[in-house]
C-alpha atoms as a PDB file:
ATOM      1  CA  UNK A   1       0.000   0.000   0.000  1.00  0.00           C
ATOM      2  CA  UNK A   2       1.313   3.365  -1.032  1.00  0.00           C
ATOM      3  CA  UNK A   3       1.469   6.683   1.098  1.00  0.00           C
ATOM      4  CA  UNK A   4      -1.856   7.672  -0.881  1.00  0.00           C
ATOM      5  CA  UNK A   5      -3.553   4.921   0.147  1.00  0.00           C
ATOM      6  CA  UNK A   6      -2.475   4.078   3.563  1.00  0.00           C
ATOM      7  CA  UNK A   7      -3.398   7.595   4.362  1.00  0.00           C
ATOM      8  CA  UNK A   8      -6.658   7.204   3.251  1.00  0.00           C
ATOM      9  CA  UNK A   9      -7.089   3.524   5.214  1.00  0.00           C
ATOM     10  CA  UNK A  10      -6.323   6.010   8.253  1.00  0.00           C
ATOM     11  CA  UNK A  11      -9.208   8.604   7.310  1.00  0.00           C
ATOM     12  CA  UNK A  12     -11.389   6.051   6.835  1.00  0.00           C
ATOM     13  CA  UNK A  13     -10.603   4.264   9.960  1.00  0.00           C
ATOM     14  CA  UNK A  14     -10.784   7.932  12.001  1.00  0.00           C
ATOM     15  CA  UNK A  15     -14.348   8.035  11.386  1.00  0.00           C
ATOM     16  CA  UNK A  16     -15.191   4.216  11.860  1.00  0.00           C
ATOM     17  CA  UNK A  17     -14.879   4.565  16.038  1.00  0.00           C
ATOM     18  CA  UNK A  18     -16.084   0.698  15.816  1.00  0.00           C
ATOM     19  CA  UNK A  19     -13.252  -0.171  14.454  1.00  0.00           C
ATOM     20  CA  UNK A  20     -10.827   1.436  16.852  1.00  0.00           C
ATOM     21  CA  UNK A  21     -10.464  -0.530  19.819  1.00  0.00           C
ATOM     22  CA  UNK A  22      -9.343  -3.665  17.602  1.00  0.00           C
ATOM     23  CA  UNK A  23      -6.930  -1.563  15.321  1.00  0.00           C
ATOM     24  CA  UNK A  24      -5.059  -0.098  18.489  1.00  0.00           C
ATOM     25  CA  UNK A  25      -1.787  -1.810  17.371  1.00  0.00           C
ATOM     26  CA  UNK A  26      -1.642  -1.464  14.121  1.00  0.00           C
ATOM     27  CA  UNK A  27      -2.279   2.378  14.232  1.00  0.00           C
ATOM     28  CA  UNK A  28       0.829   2.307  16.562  1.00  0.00           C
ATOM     29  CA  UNK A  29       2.723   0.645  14.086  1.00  0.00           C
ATOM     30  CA  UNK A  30       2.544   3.427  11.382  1.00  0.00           C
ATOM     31  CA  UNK A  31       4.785   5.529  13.944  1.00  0.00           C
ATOM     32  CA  UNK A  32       7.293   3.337  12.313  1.00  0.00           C
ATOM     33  CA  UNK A  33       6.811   4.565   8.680  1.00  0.00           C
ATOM     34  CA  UNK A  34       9.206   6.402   6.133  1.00  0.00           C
ATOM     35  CA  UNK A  35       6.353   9.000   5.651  1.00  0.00           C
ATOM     36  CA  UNK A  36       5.771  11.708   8.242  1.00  0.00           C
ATOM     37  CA  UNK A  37       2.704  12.207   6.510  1.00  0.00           C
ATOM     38  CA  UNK A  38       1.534   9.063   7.957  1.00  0.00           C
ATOM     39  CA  UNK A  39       3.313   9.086  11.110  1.00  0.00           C
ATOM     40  CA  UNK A  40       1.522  12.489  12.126  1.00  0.00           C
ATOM     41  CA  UNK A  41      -2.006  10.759  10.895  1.00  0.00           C
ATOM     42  CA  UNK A  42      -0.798   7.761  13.064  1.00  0.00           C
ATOM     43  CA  UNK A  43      -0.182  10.343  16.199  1.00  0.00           C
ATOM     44  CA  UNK A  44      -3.487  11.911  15.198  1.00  0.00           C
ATOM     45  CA  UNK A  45      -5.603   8.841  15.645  1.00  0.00           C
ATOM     46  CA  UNK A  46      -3.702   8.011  18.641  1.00  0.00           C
ATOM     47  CA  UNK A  47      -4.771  10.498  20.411  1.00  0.00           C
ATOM     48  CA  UNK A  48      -8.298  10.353  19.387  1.00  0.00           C
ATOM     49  CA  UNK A  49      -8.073   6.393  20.238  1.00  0.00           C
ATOM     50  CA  UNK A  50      -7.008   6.753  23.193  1.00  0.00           C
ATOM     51  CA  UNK A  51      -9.550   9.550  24.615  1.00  0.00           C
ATOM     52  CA  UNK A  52     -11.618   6.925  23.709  1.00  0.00           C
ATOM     53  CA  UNK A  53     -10.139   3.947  24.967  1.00  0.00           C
ATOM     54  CA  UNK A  54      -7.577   5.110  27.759  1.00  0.00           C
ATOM     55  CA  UNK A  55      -7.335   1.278  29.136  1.00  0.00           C
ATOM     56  CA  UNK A  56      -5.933   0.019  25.501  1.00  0.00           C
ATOM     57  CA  UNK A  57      -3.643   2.534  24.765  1.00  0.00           C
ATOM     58  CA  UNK A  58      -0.955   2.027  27.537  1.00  0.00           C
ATOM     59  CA  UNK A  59       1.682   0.100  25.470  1.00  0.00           C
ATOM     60  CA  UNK A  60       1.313   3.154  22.664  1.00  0.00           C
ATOM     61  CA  UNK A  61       2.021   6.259  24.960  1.00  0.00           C
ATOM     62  CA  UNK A  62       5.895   6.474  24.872  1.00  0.00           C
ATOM     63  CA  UNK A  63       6.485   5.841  21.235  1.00  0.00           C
ATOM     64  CA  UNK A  64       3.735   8.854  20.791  1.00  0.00           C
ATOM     65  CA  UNK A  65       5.874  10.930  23.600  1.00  0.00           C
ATOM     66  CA  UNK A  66       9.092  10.545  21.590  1.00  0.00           C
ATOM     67  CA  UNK A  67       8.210  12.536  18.863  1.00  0.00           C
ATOM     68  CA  UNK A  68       8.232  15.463  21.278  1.00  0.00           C
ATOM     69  CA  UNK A  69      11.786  15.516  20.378  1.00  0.00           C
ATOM     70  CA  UNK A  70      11.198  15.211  16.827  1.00  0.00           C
ATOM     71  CA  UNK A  71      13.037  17.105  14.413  1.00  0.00           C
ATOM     72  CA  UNK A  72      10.139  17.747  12.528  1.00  0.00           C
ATOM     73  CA  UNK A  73       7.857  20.034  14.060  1.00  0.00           C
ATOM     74  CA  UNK A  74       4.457  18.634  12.277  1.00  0.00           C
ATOM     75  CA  UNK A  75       5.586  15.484  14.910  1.00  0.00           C
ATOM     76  CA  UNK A  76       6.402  17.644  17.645  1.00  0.00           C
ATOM     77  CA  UNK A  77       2.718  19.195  17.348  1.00  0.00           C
ATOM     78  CA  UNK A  78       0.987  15.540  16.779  1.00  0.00           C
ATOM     79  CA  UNK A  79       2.959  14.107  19.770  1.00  0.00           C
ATOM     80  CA  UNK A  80       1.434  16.754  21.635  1.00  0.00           C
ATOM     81  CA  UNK A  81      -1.774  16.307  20.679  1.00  0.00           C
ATOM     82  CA  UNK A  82      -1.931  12.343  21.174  1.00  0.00           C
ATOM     83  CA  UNK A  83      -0.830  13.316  24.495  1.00  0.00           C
ATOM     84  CA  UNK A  84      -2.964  15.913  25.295  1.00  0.00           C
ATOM     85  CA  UNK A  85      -5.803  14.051  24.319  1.00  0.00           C
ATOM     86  CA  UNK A  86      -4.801  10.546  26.236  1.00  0.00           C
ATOM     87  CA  UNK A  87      -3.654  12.555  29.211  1.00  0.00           C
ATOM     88  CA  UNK A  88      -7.491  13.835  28.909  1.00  0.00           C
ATOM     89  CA  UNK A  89      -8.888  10.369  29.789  1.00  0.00           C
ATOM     90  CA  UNK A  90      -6.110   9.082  32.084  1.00  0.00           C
ATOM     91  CA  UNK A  91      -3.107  11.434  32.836  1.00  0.00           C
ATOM     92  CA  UNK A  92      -1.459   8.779  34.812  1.00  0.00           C
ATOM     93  CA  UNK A  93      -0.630   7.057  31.584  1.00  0.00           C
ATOM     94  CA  UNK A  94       0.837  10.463  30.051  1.00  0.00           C
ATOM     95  CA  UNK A  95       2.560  11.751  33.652  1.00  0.00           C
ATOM     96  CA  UNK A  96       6.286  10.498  32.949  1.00  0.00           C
ATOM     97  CA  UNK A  97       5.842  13.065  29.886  1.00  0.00           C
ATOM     98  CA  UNK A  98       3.633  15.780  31.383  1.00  0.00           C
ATOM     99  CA  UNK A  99       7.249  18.055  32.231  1.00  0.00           C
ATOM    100  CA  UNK A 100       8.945  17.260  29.108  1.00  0.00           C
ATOM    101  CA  UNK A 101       6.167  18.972  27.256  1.00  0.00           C
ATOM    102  CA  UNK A 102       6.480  22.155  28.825  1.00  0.00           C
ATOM    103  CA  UNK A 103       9.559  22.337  26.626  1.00  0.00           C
ATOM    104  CA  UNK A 104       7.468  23.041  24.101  1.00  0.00           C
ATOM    105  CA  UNK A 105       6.079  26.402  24.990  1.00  0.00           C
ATOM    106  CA  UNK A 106       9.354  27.891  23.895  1.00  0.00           C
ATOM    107  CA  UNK A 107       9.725  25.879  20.725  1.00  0.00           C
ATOM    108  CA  UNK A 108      10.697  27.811  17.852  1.00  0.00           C
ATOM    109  CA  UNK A 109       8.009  26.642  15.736  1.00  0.00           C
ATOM    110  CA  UNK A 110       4.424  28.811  16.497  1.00  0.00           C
ATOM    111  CA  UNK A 111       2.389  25.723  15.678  1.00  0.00           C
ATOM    112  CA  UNK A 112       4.155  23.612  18.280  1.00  0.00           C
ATOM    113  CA  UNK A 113       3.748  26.149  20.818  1.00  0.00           C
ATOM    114  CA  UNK A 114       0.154  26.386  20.016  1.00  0.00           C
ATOM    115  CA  UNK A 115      -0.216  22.785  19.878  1.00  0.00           C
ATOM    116  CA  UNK A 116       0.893  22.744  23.603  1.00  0.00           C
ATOM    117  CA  UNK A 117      -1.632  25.115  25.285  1.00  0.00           C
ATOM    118  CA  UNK A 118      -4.348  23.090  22.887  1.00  0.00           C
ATOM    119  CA  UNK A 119      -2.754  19.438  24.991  1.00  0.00           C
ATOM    120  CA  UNK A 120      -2.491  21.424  28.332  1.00  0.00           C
ATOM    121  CA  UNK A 121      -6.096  22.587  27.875  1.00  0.00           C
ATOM    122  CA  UNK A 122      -7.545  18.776  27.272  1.00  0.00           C
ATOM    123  CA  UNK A 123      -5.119  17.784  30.147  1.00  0.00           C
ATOM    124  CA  UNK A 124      -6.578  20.275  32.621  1.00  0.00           C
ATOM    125  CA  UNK A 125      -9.833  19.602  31.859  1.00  0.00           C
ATOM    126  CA  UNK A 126      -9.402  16.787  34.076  1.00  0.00           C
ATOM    127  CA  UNK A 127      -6.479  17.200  36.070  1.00  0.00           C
ATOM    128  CA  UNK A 128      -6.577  21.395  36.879  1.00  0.00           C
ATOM    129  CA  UNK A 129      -4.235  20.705  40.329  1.00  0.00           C
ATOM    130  CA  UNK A 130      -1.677  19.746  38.214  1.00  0.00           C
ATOM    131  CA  UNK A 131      -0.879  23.048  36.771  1.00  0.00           C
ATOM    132  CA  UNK A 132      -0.808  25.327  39.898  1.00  0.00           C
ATOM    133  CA  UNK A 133       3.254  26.071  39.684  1.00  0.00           C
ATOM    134  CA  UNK A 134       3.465  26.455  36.110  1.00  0.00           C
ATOM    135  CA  UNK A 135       0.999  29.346  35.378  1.00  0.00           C
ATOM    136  CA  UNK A 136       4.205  31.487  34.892  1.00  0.00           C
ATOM    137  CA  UNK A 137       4.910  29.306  31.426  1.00  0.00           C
ATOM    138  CA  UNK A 138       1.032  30.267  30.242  1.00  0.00           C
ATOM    139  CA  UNK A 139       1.396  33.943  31.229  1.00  0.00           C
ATOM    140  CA  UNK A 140       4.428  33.988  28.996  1.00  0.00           C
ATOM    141  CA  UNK A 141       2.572  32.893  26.280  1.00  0.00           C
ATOM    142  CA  UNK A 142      -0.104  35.625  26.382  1.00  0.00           C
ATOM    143  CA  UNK A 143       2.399  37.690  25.054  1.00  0.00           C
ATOM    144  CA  UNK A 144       3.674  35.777  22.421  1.00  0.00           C
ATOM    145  CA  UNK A 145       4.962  36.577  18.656  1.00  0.00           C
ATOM    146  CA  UNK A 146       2.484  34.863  16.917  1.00  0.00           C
ATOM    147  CA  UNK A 147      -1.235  35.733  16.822  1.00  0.00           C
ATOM    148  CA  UNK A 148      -2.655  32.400  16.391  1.00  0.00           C
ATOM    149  CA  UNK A 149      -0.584  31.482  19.930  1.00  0.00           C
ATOM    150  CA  UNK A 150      -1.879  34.575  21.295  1.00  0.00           C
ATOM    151  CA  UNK A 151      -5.708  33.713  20.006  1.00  0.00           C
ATOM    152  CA  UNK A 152      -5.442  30.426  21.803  1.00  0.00           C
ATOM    153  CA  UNK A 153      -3.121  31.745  25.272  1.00  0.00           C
ATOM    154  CA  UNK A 154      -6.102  32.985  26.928  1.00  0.00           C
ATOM    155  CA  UNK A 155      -7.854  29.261  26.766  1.00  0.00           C
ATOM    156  CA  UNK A 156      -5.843  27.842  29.563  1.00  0.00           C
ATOM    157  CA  UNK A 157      -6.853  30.793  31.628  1.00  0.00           C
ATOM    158  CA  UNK A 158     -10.378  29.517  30.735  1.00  0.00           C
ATOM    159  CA  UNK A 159     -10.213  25.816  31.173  1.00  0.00           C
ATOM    160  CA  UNK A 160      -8.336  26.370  34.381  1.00  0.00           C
ATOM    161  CA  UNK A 161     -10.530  29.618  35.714  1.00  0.00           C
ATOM    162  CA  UNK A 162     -13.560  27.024  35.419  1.00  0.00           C
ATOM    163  CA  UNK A 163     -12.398  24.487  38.044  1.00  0.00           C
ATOM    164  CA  UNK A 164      -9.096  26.221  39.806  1.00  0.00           C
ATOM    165  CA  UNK A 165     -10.011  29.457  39.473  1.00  0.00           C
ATOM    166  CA  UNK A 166      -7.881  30.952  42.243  1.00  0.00           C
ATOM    167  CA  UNK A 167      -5.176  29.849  39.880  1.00  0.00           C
ATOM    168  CA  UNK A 168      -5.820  32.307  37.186  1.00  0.00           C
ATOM    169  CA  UNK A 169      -7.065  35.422  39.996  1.00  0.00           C
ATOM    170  CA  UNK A 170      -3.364  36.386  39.717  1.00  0.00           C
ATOM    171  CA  UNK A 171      -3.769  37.224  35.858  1.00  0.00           C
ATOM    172  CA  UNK A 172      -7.272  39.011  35.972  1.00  0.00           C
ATOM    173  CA  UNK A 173      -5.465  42.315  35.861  1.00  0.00           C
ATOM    174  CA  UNK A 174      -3.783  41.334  32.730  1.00  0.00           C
ATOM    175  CA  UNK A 175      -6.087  39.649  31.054  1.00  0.00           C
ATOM    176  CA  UNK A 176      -8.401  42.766  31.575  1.00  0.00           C
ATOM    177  CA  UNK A 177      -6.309  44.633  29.966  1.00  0.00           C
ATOM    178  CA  UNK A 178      -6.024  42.347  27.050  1.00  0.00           C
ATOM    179  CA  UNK A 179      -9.687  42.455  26.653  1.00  0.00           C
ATOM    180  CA  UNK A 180      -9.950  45.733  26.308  1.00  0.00           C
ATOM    181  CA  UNK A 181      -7.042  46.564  24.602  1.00  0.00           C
ATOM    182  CA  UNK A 182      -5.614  43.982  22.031  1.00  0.00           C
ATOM    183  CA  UNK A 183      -5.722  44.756  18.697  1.00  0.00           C
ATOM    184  CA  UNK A 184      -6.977  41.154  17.705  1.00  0.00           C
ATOM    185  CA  UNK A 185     -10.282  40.711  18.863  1.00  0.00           C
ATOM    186  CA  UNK A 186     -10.281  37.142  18.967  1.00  0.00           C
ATOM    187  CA  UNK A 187      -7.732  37.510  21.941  1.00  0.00           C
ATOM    188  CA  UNK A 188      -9.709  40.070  22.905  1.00  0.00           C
ATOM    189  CA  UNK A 189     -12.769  37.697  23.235  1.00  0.00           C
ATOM    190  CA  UNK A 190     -10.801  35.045  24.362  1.00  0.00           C
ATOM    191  CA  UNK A 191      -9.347  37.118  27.536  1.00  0.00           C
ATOM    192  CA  UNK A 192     -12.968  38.121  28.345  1.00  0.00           C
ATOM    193  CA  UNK A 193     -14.005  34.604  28.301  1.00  0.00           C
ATOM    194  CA  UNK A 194     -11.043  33.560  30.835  1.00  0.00           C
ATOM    195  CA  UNK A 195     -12.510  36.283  33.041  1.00  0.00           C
ATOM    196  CA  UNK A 196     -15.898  35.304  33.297  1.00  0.00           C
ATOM    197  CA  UNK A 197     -15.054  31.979  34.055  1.00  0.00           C
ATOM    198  CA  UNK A 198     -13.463  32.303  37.040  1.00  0.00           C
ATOM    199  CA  UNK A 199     -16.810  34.258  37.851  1.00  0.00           C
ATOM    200  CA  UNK A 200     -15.117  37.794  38.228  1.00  0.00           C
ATOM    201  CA  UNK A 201     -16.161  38.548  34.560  1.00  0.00           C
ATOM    202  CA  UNK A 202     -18.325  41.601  34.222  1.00  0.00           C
END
């Protein structure tokens, strides 16, 4: 089977959730292919798998994490998001990784760094305690370079305001200001929305 077709095996096989549970393994597998097309598809999938089925996915979780060191940064963001997405439904299976990811809010790449508030944010959901002595690393990325980063910063704040939200009282001030005053107003709405959560919104 050709890239072509194996990638399309893997789109069909994303929407056939029946299908998942038994195909696990072979998914897994594909993190072993020449194509980084398919690799990232494979990470993809993962992730989505094992949201799914956190109990199956156990023996997949550290090939998935070693693409966080990747030189490719499409891999980089797909590792990411398999882990973001298993540490959703069970972090203890993602937990030897959880620290090495934070490496990846000052990755060079915008897309990775996005890609890691987007897996913190599906981790938290869950697992908000977690995060209490790392805010610092989210504040820095409210001010980052890249406007898609900064359109998605404010999300944590969100996620985290809804179930810790003494953690994110420290960045009210700020994220005021950013709601009032950014000139994207995406991050504008965002920042708004962080507020309210932790019911101190206007």
């Amino acid at each position: 089977m050709n890239e072509t077709e194996l990638y399309k095996q893997l789109g069909i096989l994303t929407k056939d959730k029946s299908r998942w549970e038994e195909s696990i393994p072979l998914v897994t597998s594909y993190l072993d292919n020449e194509s980084e097309k398919i690799v990232a598809k494979a990470l993809w999938l993962l992730g989505e798998m094992g949201l799914e089925h956190p109990d199956l996915i156990k023996c997949s979780v550290s090939k998935a994490a070693s693409f966080l060191d990747s030189e490719n940064a499409l891999l980089r963001e797909r590792s990411l998001n398999a882990l973001g997405r298993i540490g959703r439904a069970d972090y203890s299976l993602i937990k030897p990784y959880w620290e090495d990811m934070f490496k990846s809010a000052d990755d060079s790449e915008p897309k990775v760094r996005l890609s890691f508030i987007w897996a913190s944010e599906n981790i938290a959901t869950n697992n908000p305690d977690i995060y209490e002595d790392h805010m610092a690393v989210f504040e820095k990325l409210l001010n980052d370079t890249d406007d898609k980063v900064r359109m998605e910063s404010p999300e944590i704040f969100r996620v985290l305001g809804k179930r810790r939200p003494e953690l994110v009282y420290p960045f009210i001030e700020k994220l005021q200001n950013m709601a009032e005053n950014d000139s994207n107003r995406v991050v504008r709405i965002h920042s708004q929305g962080a507020i309210k959560a932790t019911g101190k919104g206007k």
